[in-house]
Protein backbone atom coordinates (compact mmCIF):
# COMPACT_ATOMS: atom_id res chain seq x y z
CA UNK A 1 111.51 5.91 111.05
CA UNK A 2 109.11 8.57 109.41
CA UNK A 3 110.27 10.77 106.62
CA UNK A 4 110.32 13.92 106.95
CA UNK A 5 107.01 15.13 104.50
CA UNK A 6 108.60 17.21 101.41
CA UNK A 7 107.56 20.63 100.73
CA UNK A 8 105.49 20.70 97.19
CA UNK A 9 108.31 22.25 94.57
CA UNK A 10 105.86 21.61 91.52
CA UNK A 11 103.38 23.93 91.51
CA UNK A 12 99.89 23.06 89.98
CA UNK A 13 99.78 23.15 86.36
CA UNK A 14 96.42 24.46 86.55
CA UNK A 15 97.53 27.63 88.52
CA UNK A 16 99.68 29.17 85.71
CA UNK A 17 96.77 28.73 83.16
CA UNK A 18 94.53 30.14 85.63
CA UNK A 19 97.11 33.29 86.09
CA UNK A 20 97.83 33.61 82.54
CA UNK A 21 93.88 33.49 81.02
CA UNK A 22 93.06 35.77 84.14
CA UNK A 23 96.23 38.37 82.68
CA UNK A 24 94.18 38.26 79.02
CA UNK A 25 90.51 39.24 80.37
CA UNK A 26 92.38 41.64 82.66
CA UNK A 27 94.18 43.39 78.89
CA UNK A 28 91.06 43.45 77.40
CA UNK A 29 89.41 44.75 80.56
CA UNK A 30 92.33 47.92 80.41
CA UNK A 31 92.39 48.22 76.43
CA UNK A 32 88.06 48.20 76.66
CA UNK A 33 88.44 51.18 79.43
CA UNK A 34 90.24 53.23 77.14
CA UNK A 35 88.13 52.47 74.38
CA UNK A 36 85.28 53.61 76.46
CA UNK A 37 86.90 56.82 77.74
CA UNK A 38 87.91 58.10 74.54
CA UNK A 39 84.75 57.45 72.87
CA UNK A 40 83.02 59.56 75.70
CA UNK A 41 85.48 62.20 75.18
CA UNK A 42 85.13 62.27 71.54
CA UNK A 43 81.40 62.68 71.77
CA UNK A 44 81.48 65.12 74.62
CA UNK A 45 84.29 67.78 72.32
CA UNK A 46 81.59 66.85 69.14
CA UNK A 47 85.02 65.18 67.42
CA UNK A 48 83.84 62.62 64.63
CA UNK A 49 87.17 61.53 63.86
CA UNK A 50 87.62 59.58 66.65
CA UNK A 51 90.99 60.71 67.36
CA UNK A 52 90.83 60.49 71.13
CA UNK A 53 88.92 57.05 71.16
CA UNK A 54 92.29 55.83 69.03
CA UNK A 55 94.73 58.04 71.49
CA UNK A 56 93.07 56.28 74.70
CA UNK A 57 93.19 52.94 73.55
CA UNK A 58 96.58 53.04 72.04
CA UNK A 59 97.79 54.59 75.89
CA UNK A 60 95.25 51.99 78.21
CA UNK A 61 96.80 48.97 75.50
CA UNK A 62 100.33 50.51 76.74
CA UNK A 63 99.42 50.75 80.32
CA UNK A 64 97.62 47.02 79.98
CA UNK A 65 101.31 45.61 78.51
CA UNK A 66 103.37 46.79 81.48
CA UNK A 67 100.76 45.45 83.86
CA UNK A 68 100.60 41.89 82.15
CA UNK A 69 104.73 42.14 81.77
CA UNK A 70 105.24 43.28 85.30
CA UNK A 71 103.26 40.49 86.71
CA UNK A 72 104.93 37.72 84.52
CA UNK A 73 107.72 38.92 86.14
CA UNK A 74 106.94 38.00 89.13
């Protein structure tokens, strides 16, 4: 008599640390955007504070955090 062929419960251990690197480069890929935006805006209203390069990158490291918490929810 054959047995029937079990369906794989363990997932790859490789997989996860393949998600989770991916979900860093992805928050640095966000948090770098914002950088980027604000430091465009801040040259393009002349402001050499930096004040929108900080506002952008504190928002995009917010938006990055709910993205990377969202999908470890998954």
């Amino acid at each position: 008599m054959k047995k029937a062929p079990r369906p794989h419960s363990k997932k790859k251990p490789y997989r996860e640390y393949i998600k989770y690197s991916g979900l860093g480069f992805q928050l640095l890929a966000v948090i770098l955007l914002g950088v980027f935006i604000g430091s465009k805006l801040d040259q393009y209203f002349e402001l050499e504070s930096g004040a929108l390069t900080a506002a952008f990158s504190l928002l995009f490291t917010i938006i990055g955090m709910y993205i990377i918490i969202r999908e470890v929810n998954k």
